[in-house]
Protein backbone atom coordinates (compact mmCIF):
# COMPACT_ATOMS: atom_id res chain seq x y z
CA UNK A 1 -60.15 11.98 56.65
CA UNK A 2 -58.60 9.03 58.25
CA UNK A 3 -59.53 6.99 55.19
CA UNK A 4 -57.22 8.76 53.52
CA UNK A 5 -54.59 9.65 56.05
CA UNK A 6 -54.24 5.67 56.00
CA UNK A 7 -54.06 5.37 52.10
CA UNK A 8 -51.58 7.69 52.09
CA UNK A 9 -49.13 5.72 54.69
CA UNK A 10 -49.80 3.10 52.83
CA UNK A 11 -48.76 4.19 49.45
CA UNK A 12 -45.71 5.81 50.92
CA UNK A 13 -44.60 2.39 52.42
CA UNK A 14 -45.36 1.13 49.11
CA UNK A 15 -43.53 3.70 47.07
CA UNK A 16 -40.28 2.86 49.88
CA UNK A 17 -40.51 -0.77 49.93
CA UNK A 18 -40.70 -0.46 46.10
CA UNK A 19 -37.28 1.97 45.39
CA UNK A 20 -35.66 -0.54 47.80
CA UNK A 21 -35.92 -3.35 45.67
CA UNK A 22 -35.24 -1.35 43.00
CA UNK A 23 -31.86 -0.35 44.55
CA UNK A 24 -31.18 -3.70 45.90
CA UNK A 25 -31.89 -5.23 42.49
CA UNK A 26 -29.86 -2.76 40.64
CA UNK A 27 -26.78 -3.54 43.24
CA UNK A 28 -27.21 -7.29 42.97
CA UNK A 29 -27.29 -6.70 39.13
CA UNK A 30 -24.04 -4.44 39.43
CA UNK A 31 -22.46 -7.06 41.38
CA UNK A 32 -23.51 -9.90 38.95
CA UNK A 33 -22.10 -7.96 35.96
CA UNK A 34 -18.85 -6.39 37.79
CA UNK A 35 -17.80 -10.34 38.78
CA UNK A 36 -18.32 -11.45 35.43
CA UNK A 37 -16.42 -8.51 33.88
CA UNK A 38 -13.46 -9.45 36.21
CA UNK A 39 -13.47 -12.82 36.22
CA UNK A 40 -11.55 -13.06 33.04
CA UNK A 41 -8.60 -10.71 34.32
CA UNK A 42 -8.97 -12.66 37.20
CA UNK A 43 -8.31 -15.89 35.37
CA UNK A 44 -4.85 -14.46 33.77
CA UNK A 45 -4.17 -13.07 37.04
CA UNK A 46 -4.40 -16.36 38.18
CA UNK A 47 -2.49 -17.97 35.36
CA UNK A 48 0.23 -15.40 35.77
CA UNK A 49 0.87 -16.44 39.01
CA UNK A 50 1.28 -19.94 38.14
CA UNK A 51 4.75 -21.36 38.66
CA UNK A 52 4.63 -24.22 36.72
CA UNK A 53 4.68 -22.08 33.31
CA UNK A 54 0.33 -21.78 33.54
CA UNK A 55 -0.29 -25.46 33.05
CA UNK A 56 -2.88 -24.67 36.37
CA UNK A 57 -5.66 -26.27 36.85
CA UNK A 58 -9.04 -24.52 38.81
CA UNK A 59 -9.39 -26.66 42.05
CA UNK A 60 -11.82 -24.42 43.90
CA UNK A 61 -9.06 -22.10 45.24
CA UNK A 62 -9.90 -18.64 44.56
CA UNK A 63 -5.91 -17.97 45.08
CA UNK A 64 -2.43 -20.04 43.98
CA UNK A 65 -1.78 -22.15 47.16
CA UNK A 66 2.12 -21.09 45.80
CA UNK A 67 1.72 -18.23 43.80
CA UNK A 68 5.09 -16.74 41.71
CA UNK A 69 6.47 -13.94 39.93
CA UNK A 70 8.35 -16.07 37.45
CA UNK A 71 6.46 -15.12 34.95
CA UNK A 72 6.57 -11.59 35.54
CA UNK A 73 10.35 -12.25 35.86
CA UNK A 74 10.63 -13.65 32.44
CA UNK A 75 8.54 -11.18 31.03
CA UNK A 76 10.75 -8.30 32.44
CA UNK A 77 13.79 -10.02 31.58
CA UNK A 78 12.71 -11.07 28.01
CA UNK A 79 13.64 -14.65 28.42
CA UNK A 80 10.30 -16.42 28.47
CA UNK A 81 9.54 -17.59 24.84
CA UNK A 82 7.85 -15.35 22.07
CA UNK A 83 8.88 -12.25 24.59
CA UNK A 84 12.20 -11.87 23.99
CA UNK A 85 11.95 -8.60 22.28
CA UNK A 86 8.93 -7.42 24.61
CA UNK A 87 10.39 -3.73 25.65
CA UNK A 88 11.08 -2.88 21.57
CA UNK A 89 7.24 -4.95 20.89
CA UNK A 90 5.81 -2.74 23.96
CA UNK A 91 7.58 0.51 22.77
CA UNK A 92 6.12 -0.19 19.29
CA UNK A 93 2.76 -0.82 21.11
CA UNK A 94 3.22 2.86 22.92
CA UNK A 95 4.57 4.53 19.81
CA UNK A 96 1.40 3.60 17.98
CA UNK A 97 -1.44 4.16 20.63
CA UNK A 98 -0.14 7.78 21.42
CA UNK A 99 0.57 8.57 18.19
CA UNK A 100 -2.89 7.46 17.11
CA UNK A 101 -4.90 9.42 20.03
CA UNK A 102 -2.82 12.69 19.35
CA UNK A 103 -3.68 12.97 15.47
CA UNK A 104 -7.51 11.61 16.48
CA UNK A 105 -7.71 14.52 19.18
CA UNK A 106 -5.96 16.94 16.93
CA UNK A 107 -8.16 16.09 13.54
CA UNK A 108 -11.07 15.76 15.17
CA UNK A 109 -11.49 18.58 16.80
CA UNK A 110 -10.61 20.64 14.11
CA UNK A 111 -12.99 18.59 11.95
CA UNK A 112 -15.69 19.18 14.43
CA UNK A 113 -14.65 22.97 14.90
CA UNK A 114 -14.80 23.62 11.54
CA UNK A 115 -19.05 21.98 10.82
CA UNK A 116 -20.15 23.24 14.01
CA UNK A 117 -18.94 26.72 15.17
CA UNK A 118 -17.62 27.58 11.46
CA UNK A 119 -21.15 26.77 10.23
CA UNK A 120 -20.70 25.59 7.03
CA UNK A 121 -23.06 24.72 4.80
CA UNK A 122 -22.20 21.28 3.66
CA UNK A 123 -20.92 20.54 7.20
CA UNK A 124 -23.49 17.32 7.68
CA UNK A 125 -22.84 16.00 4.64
CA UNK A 126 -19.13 15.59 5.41
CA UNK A 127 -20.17 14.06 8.80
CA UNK A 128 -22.63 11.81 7.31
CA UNK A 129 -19.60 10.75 4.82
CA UNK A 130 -17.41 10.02 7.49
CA UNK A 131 -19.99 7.80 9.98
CA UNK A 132 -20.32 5.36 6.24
CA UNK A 133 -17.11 4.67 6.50
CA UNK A 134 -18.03 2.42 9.56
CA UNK A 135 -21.29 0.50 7.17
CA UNK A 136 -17.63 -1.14 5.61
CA UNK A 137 -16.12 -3.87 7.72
CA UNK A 138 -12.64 -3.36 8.58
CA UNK A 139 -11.42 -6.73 7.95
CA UNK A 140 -12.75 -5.95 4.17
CA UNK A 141 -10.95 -3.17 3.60
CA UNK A 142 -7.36 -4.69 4.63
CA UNK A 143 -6.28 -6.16 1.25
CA UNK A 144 -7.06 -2.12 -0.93
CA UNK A 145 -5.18 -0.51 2.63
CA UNK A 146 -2.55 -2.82 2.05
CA UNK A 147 -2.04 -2.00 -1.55
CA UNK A 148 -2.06 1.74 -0.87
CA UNK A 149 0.68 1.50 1.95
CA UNK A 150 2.76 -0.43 -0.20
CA UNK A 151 2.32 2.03 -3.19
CA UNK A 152 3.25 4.63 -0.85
CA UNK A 153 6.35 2.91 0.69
CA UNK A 154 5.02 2.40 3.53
CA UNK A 155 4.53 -1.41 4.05
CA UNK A 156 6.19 -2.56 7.40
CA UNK A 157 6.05 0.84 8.86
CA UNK A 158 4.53 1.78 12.18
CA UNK A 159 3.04 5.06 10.34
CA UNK A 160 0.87 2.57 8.37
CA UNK A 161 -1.28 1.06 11.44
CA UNK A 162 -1.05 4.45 12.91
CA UNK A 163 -2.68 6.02 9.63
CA UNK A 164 -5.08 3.08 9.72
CA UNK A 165 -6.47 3.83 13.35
CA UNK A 166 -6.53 7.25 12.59
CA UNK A 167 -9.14 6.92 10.20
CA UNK A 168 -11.27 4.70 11.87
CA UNK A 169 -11.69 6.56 15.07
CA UNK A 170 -11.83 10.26 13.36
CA UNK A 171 -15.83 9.40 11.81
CA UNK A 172 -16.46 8.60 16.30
CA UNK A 173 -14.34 11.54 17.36
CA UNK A 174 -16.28 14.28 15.00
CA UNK A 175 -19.63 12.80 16.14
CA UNK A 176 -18.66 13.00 19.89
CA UNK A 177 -17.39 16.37 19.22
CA UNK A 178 -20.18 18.14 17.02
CA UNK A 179 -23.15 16.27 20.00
CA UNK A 180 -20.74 17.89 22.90
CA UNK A 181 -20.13 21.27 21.41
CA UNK A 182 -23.80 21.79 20.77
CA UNK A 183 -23.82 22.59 24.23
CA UNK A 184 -21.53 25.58 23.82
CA UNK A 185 -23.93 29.04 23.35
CA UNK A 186 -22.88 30.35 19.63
CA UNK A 187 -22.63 33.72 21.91
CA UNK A 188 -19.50 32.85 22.89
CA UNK A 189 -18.00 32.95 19.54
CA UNK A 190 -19.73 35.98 18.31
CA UNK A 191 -18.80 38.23 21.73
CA UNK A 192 -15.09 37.21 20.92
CA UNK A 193 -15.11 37.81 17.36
CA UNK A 194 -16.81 41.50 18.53
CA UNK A 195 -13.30 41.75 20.40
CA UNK A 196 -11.13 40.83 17.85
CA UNK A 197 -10.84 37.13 18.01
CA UNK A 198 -9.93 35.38 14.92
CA UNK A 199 -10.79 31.62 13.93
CA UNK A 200 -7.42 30.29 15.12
CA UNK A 201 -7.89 32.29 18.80
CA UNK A 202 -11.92 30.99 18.74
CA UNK A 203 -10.07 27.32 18.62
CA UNK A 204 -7.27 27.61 20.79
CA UNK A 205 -8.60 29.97 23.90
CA UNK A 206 -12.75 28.76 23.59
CA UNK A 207 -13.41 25.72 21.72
CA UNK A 208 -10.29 23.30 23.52
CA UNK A 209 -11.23 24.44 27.02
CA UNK A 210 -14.88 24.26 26.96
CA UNK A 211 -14.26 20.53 24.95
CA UNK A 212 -12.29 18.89 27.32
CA UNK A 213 -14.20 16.29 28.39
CA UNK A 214 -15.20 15.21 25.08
CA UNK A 215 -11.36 15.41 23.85
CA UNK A 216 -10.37 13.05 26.94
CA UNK A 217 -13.33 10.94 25.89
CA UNK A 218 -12.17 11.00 22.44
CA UNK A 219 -8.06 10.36 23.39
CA UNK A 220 -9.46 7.42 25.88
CA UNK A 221 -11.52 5.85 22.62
CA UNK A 222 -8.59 6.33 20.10
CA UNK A 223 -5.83 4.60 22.43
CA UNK A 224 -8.06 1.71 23.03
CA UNK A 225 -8.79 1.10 19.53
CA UNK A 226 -4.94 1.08 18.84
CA UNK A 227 -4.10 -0.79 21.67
CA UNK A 228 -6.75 -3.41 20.62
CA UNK A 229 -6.15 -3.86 16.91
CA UNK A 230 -4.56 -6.69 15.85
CA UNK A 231 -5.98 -7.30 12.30
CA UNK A 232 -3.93 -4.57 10.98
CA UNK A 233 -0.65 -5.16 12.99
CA UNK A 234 -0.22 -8.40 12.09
CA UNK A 235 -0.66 -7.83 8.16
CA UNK A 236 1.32 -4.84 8.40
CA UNK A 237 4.12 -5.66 10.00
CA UNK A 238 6.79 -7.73 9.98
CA UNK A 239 8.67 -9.54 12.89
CA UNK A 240 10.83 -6.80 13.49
CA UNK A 241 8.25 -4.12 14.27
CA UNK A 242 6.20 -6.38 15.91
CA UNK A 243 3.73 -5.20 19.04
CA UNK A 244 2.99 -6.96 21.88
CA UNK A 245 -0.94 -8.04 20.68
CA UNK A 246 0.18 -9.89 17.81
CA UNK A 247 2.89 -11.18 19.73
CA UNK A 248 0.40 -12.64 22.31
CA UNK A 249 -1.61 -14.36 19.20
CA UNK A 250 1.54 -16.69 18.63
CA UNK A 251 0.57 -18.27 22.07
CA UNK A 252 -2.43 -20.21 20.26
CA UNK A 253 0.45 -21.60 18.03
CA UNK A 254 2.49 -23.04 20.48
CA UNK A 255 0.96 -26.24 22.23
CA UNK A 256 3.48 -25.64 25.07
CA UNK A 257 3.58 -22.16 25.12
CA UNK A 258 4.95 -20.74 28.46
CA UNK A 259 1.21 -19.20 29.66
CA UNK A 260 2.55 -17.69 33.06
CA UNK A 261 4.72 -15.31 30.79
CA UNK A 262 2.51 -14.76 28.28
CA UNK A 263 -0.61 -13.82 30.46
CA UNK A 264 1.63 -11.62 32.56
CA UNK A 265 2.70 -9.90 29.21
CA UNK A 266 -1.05 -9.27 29.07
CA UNK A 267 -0.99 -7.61 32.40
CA UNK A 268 1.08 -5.56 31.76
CA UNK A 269 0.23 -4.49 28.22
CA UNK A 270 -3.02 -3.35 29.92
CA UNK A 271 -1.28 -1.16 32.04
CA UNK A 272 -1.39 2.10 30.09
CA UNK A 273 -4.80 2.30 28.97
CA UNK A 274 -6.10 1.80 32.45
CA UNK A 275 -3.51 4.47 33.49
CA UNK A 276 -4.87 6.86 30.67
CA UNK A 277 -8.74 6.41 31.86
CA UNK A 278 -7.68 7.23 35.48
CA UNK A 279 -5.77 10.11 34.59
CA UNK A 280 -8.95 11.31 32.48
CA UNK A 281 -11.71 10.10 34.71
CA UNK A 282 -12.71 12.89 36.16
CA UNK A 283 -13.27 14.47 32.62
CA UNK A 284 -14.57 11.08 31.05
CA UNK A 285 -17.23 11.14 33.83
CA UNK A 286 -18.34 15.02 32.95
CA UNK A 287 -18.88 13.87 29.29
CA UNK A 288 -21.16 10.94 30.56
CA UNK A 289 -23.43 13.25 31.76
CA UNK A 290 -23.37 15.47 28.80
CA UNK A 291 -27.33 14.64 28.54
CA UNK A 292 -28.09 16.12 32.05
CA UNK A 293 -26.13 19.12 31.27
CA UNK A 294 -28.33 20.04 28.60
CA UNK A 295 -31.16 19.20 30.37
């Protein structure tokens, strides 16, 4: 008996000293990969506050020994080079990313109402049709996109990038969609059909509701992949409706580009996005954990 009263302490001290490590590990890990995530924000943070224009050289200080807000200053006034137009480039930026995550949100989810609580028959096929469009490289299909907006009059228009972001976040948004609202009993829709509930009511007063963390999940995806493009932007556009990415890709033209400016610009560019996830954390972290749910 006291044979195994003993093996038993020590497999329990085992079993502790192992989930320690294990924790401590996974922290040191987080730590590791959370520092080396940062570190590159950190390093335009650090340029930004520069106040000889970013020519800044690392010297072991983790801080400016004189940091400035010049470069925020130019970049609010417009007069640091390249950012003279930076409010119209940012609006343009804005106008675009919302624009893109409302028509995402708003065809997606019909898409996805319509295959899964609709339950039509060919409803994986056009699902399966919409994930090929991502087997295509986007950078290949610029030249044909290009030649469609300009058949349609739409060549240097803001509607054309917006059109173009649209369609390559829908095929994510209807897969994120359909996976989430598999999790929604079918009883639902038939008890409010018994009472009277037509397609349009099923959408609006049972499907939206019981989707939004998948729709914040979706609007989160779609503004990033706006916000990010640059491809598209640049061929797209001309000078005049110009957004602040492409605008920050003239810096690698310019040997003596003002960097302080430029990577402030960048900090504040970022500034939305960020905004958007906080606002929608709380649902983004609900969708995470859409696999325990429905456990």
């Amino acid at each position: 008996m006291s044979i195994a009263l003993t093996f038993g302490r020590l497999a329990r001290r085992r079993y502790r000293l192992r989930r320690v490590l294990t924790e401590a590990g996974s922290v040191m890990l987080g730590v590791v990969l959370l520092i080396w995530s940062l570190l590159p924000v950190y390093n335009m943070l650090l340029i930004a506050l520069d106040p000889e224009e970013g020519e800044i050289e690392f010297d072991g200080n983790i801080w400016p020994p004189e940091p400035s807000l010049e470069g925020f200053r130019g970049v609010v006034t417009q007069e640091a080079r390249y950012l003279e137009d930076f409010w119209h480039q940012f609006g343009n930026s804005l106008y675009i990313g919302l624009l893109t995550m409302v028509l995402t949100v708003l065809i997606g989810s019909l898409a996805s109402f319509a295959v899964s609580r609709m339950r039509l028959s060919k409803g994986s096929l056009l699902t399966n049709a919409a994930l090929l469009s991502y087997a295509i490289p986007a950078s290949f299909l610029i030249v044909p996109y290009y030649r469609i907006m300009h058949g349609y009059g739409l060549s240097n228009n803001l509607w054309a990038v917006i059109a173009a972001d649209v369609t390559f976040a829908i095929p994510f948004a209807i897969l994120m969609l359909q996976l989430y609202a598999r999790l929604i009993p079918f009883e639902l829709d038939d008890a409010a059909r018994v009472d009277g509930a037509s397609a349009v009511q099923l959408y609006l007063q049972i499907y939206l509701p019981l989707m939004t963390p998948a729709l914040a999940v979706v609007a989160v995806y779609a503004l990033l992949l706006a916000w990010n493009d640059y491809l598209y932007q640049a061929v797209l556009l001309s000078v005049r409706n110009m957004t602040v990415s492409v605008t920050q890709g003239q810096l690698f033209a310019d040997v003596d580009a003002q960097y302080n400016a430029m990577m402030a610009a960048g900090i504040i560019y970022v500034l939305p996005p960020i905004a958007l996830l906080f606002a929608l954390r709380r649902y983004v972290a609900a969708a995470l954990t859409i696999g325990e749910v429905k456990g």
